[in-house]
N, C-alpha and C. Protein backbone atom coordinates (compact mmCIF):
# COMPACT_ATOMS: atom_id res chain seq x y z
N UNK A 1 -14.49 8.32 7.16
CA UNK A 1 -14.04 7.02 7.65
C UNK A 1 -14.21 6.96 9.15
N UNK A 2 -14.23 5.66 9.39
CA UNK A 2 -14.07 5.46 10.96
C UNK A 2 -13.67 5.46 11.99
N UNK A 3 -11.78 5.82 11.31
CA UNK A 3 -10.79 6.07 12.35
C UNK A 3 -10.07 5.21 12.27
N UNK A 4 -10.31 3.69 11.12
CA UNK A 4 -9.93 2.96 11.29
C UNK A 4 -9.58 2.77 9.81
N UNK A 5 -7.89 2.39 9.24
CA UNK A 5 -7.64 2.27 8.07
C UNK A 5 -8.28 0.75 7.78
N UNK A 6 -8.05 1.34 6.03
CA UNK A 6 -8.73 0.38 5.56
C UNK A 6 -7.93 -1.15 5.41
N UNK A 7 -8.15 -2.23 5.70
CA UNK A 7 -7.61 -3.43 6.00
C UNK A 7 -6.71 -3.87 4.72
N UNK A 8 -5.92 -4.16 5.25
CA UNK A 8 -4.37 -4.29 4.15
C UNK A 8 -4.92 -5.73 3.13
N UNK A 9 -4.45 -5.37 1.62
CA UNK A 9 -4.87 -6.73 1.30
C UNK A 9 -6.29 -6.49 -0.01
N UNK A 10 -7.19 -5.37 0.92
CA UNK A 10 -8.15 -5.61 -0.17
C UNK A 10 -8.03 -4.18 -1.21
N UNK A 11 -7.34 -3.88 -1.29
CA UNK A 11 -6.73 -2.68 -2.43
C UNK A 11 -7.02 -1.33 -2.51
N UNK A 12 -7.65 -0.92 -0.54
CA UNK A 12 -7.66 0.21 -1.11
C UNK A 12 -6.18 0.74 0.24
N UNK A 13 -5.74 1.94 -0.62
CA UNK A 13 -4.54 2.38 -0.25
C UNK A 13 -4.79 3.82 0.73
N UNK A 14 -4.16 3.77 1.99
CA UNK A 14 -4.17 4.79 2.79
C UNK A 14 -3.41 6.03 2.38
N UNK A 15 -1.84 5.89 1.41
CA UNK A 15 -1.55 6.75 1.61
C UNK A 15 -0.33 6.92 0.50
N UNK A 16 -0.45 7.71 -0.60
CA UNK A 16 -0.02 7.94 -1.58
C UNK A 16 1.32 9.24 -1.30
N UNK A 17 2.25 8.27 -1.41
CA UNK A 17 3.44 8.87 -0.94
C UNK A 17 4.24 9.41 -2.45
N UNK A 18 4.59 11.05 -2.51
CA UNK A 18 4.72 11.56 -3.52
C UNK A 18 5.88 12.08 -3.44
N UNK A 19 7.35 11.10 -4.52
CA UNK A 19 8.33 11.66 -4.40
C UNK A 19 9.11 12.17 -5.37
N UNK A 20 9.36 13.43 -5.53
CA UNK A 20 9.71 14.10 -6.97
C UNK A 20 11.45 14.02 -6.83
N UNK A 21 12.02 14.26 -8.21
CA UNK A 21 13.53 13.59 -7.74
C UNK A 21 13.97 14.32 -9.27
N UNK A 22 15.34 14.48 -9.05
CA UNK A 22 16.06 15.41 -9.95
C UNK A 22 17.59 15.00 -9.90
N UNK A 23 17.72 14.03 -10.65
CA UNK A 23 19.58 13.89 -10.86
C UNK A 23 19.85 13.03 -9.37
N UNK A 24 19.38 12.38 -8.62
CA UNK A 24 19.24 11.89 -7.47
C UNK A 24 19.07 10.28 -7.04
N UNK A 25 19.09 10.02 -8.26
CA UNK A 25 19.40 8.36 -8.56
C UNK A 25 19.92 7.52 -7.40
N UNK A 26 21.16 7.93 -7.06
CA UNK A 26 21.59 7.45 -6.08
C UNK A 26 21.04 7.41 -4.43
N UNK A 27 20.17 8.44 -4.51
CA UNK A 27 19.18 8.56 -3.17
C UNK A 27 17.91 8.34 -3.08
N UNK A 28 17.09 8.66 -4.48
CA UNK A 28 15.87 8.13 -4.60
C UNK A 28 15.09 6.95 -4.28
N UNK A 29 16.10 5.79 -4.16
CA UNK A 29 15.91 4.44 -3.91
C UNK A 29 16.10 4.47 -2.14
N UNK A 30 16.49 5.13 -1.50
CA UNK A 30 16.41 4.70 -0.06
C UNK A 30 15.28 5.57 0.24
N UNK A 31 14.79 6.83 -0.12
CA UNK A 31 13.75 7.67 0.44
C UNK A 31 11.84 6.63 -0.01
N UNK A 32 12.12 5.80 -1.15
CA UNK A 32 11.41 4.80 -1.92
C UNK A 32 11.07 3.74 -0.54
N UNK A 33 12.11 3.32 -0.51
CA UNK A 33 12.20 2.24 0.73
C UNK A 33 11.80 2.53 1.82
N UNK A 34 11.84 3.43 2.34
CA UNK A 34 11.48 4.02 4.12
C UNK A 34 10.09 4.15 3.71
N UNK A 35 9.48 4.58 2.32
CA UNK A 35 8.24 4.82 2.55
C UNK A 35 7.33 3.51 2.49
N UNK A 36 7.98 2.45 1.15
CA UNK A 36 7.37 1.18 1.29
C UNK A 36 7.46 0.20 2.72
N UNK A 37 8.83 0.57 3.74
CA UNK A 37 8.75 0.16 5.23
C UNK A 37 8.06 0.26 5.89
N UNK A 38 7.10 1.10 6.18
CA UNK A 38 5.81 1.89 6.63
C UNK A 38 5.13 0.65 7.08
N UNK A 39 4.81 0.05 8.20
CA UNK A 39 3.66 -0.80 9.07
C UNK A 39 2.66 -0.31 9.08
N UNK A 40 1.71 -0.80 9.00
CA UNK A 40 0.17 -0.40 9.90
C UNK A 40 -0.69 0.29 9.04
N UNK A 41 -0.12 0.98 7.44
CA UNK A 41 -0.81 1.70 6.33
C UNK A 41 -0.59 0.67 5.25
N UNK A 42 -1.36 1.29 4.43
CA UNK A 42 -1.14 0.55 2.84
C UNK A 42 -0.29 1.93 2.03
N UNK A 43 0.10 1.20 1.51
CA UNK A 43 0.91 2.84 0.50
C UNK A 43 1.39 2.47 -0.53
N UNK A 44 1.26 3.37 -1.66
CA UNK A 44 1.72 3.64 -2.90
C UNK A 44 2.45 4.81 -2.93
N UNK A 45 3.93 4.26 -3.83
CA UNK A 45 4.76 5.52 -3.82
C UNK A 45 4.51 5.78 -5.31
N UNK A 46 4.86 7.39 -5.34
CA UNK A 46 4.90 7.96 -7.15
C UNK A 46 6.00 8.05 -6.99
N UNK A 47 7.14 8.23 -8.03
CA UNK A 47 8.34 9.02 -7.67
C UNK A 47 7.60 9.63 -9.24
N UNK A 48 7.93 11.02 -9.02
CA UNK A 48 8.11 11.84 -10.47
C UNK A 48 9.44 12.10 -10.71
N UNK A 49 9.87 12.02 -11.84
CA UNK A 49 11.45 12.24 -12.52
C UNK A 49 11.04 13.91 -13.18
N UNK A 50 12.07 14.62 -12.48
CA UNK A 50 11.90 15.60 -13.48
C UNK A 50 13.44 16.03 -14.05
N UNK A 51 14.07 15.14 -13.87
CA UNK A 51 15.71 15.40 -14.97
C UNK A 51 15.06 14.88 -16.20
N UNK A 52 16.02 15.66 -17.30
CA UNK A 52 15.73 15.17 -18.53
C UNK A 52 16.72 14.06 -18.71
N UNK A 53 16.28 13.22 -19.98
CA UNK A 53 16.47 12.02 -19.68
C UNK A 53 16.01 10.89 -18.80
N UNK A 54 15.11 11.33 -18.02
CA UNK A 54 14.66 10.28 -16.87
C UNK A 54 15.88 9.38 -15.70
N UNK A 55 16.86 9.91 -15.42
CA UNK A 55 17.84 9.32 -14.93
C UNK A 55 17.58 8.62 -13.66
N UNK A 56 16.01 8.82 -12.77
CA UNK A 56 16.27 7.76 -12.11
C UNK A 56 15.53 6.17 -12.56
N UNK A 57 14.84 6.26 -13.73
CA UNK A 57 14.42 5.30 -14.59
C UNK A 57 14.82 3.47 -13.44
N UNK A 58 16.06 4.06 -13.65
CA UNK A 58 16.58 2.27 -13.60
C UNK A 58 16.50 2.05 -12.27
N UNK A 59 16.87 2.74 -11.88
CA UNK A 59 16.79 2.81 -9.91
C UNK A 59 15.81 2.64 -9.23
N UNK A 60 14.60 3.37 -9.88
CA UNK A 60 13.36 2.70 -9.43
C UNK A 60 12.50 1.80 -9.55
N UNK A 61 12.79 1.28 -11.43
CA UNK A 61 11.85 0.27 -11.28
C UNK A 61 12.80 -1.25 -11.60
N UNK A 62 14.01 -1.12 -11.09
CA UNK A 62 14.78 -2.00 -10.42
C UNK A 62 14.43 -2.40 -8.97
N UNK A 63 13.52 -1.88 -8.53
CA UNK A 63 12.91 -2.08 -7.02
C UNK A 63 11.94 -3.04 -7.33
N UNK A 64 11.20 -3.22 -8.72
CA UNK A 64 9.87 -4.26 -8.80
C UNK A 64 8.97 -4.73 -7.75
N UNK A 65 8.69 -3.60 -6.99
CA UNK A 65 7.74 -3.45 -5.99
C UNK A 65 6.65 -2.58 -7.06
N UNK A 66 5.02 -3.77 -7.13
CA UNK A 66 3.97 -3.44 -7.16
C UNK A 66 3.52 -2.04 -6.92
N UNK A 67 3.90 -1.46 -5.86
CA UNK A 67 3.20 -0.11 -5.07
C UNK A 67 3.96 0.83 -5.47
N UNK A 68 5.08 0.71 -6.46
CA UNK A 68 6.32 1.76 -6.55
C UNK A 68 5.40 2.76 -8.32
N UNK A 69 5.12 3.63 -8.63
CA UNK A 69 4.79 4.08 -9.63
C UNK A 69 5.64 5.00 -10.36
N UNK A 70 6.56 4.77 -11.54
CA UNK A 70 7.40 5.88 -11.42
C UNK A 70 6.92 6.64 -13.04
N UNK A 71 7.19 7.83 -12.65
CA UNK A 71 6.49 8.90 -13.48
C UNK A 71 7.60 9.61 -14.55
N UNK A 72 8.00 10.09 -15.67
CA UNK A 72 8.66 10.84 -16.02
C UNK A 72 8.55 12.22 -16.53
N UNK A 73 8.81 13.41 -15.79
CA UNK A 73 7.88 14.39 -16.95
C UNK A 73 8.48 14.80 -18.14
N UNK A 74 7.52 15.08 -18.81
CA UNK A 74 7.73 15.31 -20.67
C UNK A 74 8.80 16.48 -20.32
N UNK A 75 8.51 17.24 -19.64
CA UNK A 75 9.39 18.44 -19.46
C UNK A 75 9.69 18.84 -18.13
N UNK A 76 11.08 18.93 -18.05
CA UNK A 76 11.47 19.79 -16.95
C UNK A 76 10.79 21.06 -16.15
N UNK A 77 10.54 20.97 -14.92
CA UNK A 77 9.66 21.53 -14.21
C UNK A 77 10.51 23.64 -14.23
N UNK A 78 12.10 22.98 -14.47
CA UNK A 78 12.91 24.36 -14.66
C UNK A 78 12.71 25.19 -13.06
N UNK A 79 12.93 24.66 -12.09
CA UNK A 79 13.44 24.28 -10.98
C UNK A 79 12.47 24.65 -9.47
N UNK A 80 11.07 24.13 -10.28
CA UNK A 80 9.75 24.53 -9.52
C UNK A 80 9.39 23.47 -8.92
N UNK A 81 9.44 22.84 -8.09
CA UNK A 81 9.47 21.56 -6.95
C UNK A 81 7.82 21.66 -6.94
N UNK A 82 6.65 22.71 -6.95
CA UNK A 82 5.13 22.34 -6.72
C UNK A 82 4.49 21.79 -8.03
N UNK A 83 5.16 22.05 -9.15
CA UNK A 83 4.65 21.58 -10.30
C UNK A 83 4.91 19.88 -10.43
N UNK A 84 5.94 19.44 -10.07
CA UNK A 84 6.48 18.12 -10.16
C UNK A 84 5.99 17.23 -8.95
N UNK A 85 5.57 18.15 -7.49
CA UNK A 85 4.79 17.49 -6.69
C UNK A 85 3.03 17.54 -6.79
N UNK A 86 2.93 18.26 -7.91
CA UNK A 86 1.37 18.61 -8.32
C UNK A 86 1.18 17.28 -9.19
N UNK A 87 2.24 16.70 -10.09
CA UNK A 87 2.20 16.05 -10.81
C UNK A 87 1.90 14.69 -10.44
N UNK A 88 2.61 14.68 -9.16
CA UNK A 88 2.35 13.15 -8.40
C UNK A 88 1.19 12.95 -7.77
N UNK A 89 0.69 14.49 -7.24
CA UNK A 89 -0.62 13.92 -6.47
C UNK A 89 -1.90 14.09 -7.18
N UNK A 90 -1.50 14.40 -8.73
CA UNK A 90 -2.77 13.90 -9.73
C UNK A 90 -2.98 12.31 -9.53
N UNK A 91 -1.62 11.34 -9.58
CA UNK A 91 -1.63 10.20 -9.85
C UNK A 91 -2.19 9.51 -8.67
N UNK A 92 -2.39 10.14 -7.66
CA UNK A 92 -2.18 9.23 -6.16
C UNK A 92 -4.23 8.75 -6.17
N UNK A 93 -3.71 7.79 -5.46
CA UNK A 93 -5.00 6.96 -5.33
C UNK A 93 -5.18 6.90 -3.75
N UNK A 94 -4.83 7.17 -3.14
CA UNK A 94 -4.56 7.48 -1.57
C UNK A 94 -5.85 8.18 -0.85
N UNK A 95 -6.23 7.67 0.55
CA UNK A 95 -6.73 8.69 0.73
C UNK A 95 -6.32 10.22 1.48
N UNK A 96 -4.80 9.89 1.42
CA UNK A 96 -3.89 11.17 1.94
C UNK A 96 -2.65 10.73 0.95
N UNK A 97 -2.19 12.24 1.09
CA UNK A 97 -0.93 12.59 0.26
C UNK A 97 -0.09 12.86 1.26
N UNK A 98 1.28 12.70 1.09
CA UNK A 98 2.61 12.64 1.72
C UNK A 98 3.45 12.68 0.87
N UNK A 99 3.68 14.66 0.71
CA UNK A 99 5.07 14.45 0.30
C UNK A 99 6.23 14.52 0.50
N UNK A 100 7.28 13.52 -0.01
CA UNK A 100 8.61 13.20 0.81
C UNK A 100 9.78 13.60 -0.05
N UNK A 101 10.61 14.02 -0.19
CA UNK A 101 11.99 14.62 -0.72
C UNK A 101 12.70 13.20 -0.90
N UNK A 102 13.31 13.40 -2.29
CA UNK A 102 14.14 12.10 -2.73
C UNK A 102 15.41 12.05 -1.72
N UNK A 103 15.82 13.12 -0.56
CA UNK A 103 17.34 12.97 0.24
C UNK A 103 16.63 12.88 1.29
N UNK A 104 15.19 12.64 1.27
CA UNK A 104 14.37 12.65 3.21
C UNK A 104 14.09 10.89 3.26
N UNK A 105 14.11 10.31 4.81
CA UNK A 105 13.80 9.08 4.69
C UNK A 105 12.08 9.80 5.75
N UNK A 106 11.51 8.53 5.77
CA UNK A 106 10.37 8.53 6.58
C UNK A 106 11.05 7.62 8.02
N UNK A 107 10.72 8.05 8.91
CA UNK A 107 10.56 7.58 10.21
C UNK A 107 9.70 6.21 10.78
N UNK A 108 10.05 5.31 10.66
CA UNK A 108 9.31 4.38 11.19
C UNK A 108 7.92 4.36 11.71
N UNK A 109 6.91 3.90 11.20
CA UNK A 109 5.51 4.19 11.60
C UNK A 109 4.93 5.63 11.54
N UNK A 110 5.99 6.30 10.97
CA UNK A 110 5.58 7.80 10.66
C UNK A 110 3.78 7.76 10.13
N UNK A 111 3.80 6.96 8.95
CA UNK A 111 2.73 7.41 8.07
C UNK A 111 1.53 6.65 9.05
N UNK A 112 1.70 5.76 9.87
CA UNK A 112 0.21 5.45 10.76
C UNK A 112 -0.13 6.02 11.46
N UNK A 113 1.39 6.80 12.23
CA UNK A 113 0.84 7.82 13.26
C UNK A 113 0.02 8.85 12.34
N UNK A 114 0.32 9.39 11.81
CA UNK A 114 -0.45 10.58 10.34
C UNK A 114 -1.73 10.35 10.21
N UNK A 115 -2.08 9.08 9.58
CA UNK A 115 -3.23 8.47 9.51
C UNK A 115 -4.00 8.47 10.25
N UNK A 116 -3.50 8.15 11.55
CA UNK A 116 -4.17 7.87 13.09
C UNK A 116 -5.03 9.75 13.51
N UNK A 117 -4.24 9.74 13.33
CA UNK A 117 -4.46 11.46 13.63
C UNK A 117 -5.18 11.86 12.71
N UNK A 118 -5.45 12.15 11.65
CA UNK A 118 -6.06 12.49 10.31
C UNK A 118 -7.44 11.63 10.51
N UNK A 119 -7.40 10.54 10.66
CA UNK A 119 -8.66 9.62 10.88
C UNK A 119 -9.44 10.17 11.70
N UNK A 120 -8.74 10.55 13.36
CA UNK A 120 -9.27 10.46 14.58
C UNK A 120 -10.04 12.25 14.36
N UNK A 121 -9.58 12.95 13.71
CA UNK A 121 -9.78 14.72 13.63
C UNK A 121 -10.17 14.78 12.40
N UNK A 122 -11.28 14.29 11.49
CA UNK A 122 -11.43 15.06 10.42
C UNK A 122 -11.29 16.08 10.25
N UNK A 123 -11.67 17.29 10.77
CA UNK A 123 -11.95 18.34 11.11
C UNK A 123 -10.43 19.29 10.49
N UNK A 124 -9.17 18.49 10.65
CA UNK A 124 -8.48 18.74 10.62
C UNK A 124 -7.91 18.72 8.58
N UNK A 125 -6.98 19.63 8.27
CA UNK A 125 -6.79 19.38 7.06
C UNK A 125 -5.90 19.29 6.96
N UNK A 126 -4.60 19.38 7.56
CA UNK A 126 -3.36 18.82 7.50
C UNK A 126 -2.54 18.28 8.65
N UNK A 127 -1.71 17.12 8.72
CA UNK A 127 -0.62 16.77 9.42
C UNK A 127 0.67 16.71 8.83
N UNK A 128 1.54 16.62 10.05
CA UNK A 128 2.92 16.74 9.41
C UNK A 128 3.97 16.01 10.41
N UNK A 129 4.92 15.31 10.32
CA UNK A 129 5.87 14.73 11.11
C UNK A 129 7.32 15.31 10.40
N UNK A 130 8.07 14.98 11.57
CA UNK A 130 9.59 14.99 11.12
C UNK A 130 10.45 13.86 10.05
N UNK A 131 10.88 14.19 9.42
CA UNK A 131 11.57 13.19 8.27
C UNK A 131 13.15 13.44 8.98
N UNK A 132 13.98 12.67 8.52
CA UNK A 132 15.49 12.70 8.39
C UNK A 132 16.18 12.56 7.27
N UNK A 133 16.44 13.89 7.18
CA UNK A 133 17.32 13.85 5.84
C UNK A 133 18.51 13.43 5.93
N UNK A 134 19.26 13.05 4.33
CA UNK A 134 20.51 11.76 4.33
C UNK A 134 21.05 12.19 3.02
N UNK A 135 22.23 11.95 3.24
CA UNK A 135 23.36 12.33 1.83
C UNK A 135 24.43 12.31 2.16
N UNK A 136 25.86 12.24 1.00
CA UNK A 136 27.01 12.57 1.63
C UNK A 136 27.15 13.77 1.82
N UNK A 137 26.63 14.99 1.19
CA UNK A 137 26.77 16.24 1.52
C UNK A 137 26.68 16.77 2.60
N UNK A 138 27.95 17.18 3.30
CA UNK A 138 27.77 17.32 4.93
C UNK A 138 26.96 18.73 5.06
N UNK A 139 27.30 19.68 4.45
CA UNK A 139 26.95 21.00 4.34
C UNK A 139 25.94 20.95 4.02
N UNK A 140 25.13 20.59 3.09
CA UNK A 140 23.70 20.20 2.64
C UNK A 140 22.65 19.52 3.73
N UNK A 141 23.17 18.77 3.91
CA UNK A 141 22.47 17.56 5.11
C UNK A 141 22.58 18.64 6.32
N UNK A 142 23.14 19.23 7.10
CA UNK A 142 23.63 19.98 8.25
C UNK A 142 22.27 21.39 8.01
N UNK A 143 22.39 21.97 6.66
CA UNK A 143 21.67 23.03 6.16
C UNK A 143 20.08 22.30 5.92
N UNK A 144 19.92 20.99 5.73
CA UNK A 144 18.62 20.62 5.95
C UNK A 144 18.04 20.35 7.49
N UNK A 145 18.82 19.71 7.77
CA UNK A 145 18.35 19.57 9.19
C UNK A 145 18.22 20.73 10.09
N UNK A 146 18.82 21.83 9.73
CA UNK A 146 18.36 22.95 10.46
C UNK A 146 16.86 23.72 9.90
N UNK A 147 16.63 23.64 8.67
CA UNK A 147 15.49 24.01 8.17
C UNK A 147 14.46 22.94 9.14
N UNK A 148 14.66 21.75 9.14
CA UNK A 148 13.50 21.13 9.81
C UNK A 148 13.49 21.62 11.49
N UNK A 149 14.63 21.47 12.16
CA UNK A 149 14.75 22.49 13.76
C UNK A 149 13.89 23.84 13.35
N UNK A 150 13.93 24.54 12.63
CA UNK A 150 13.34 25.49 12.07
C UNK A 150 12.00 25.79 12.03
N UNK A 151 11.48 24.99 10.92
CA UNK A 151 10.51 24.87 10.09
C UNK A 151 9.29 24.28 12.07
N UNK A 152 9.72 23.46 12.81
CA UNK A 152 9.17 23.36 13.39
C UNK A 152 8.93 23.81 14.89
N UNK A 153 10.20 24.85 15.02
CA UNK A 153 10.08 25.87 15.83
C UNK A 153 9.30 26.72 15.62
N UNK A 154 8.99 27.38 14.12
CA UNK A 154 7.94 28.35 14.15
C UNK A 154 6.48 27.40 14.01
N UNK A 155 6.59 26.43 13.83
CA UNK A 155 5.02 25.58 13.90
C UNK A 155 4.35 25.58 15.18
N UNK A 156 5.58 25.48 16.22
CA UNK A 156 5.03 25.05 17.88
C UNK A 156 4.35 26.49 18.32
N UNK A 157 5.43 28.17 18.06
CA UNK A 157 4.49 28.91 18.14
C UNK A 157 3.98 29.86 17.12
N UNK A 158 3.12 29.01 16.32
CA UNK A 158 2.11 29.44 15.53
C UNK A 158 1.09 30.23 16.15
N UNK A 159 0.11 31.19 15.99
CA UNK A 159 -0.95 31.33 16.88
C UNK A 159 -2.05 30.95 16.23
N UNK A 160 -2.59 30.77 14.92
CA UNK A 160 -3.71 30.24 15.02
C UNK A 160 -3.52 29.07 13.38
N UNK A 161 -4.71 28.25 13.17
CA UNK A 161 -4.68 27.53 12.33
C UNK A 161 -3.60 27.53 10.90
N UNK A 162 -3.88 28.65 10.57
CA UNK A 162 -3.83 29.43 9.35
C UNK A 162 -2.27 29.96 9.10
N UNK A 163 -2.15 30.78 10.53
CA UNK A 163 -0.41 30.82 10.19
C UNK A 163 0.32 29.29 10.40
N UNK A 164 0.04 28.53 11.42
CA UNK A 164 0.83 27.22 11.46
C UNK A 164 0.31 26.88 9.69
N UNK A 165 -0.80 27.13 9.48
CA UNK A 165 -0.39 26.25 7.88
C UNK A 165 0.66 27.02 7.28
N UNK A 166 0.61 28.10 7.11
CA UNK A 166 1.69 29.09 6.39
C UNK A 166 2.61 28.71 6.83
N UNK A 167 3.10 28.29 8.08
CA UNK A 167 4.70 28.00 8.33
C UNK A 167 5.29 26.95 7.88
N UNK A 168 3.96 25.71 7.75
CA UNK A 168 4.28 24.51 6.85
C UNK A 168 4.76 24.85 5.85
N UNK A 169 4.04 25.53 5.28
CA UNK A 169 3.76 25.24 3.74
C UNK A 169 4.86 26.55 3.30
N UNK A 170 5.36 27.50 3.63
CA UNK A 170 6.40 28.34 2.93
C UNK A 170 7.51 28.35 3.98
């Protein structure tokens, strides 16, 4: 591409936002929303359900947003988070994947800056921004947000390509 997303409107989608969700009903629908808020991209969200029963069923496609795709799996992933995010980015039509945690919101213009960057560096094979995670769980929420202080302290000193991916990614 040119650096330049593709123009909103004629159907093709920048960025296939993949959100897997487990008993989370009650949060799934705002992490949904921050990603359909997104300016300046086109985007399609997946949510994959992997509770049995499908419990966030109603929550999501009570949103009747076009771009919202919600998935259920036949079977419980049995508490493997890459299988259920593997699952979503079979479905994605995007030309980037973004995946977002059903208790993470996206950041305002997050996904153009991404894009922007990704466009401008082919060369490059991954980006990553900060999310804000949200819940009543103070202890939970407190214990996420330090993983992200974390997670991006060892990114800044990474020394070469390869470990910064490793620090992403485990």
């Amino acid at each position: 591409m040119s650096g330049e997303s593709a123009p909103l409107g004629v159907g093709a989608i920048d960025v296939s936002v993949v959100i897997p969700t487990y008993r989370r009903e009650d949060l799934v629908g705002q992490a949904v929303r921050s990603a359909l808020d997104q300016q300046g991209v086109a985007v399609e969200v997946i949510v994959v359900d992997d509770a049995p029963g499908a419990t966030a069923r109603p929550a999501v496609t009570a949103m009747g947003d076009p771009r919202v795709h919600y998935t259920a799996r036949s079977e419980p992933s049995g508490g493997r988070p890459a299988r259920v995010r593997n699952d979503g980015a079979r479905r994605a039509r995007g030309r980037y994947i973004y995946f977002l945690d059903d208790d993470d919101l996206l950041e305002p213009a997050a996904l153009a800056s991404l894009v922007q960057v990704l466009d401008a560096h082919p060369e490059v094979g991954m980006a990553f921004g900060q999310v804000t995670p949200f819940g009543e769980d103070a202890v939970k929420l407190r214990d996420h947000e330090q993983y992200f202080r974390d997670a991006a302290r060892r990114a800044s000193r990474a020394m070469g390509r390869r470990e910064f991916a490793a620090s992403l990614v485990y």
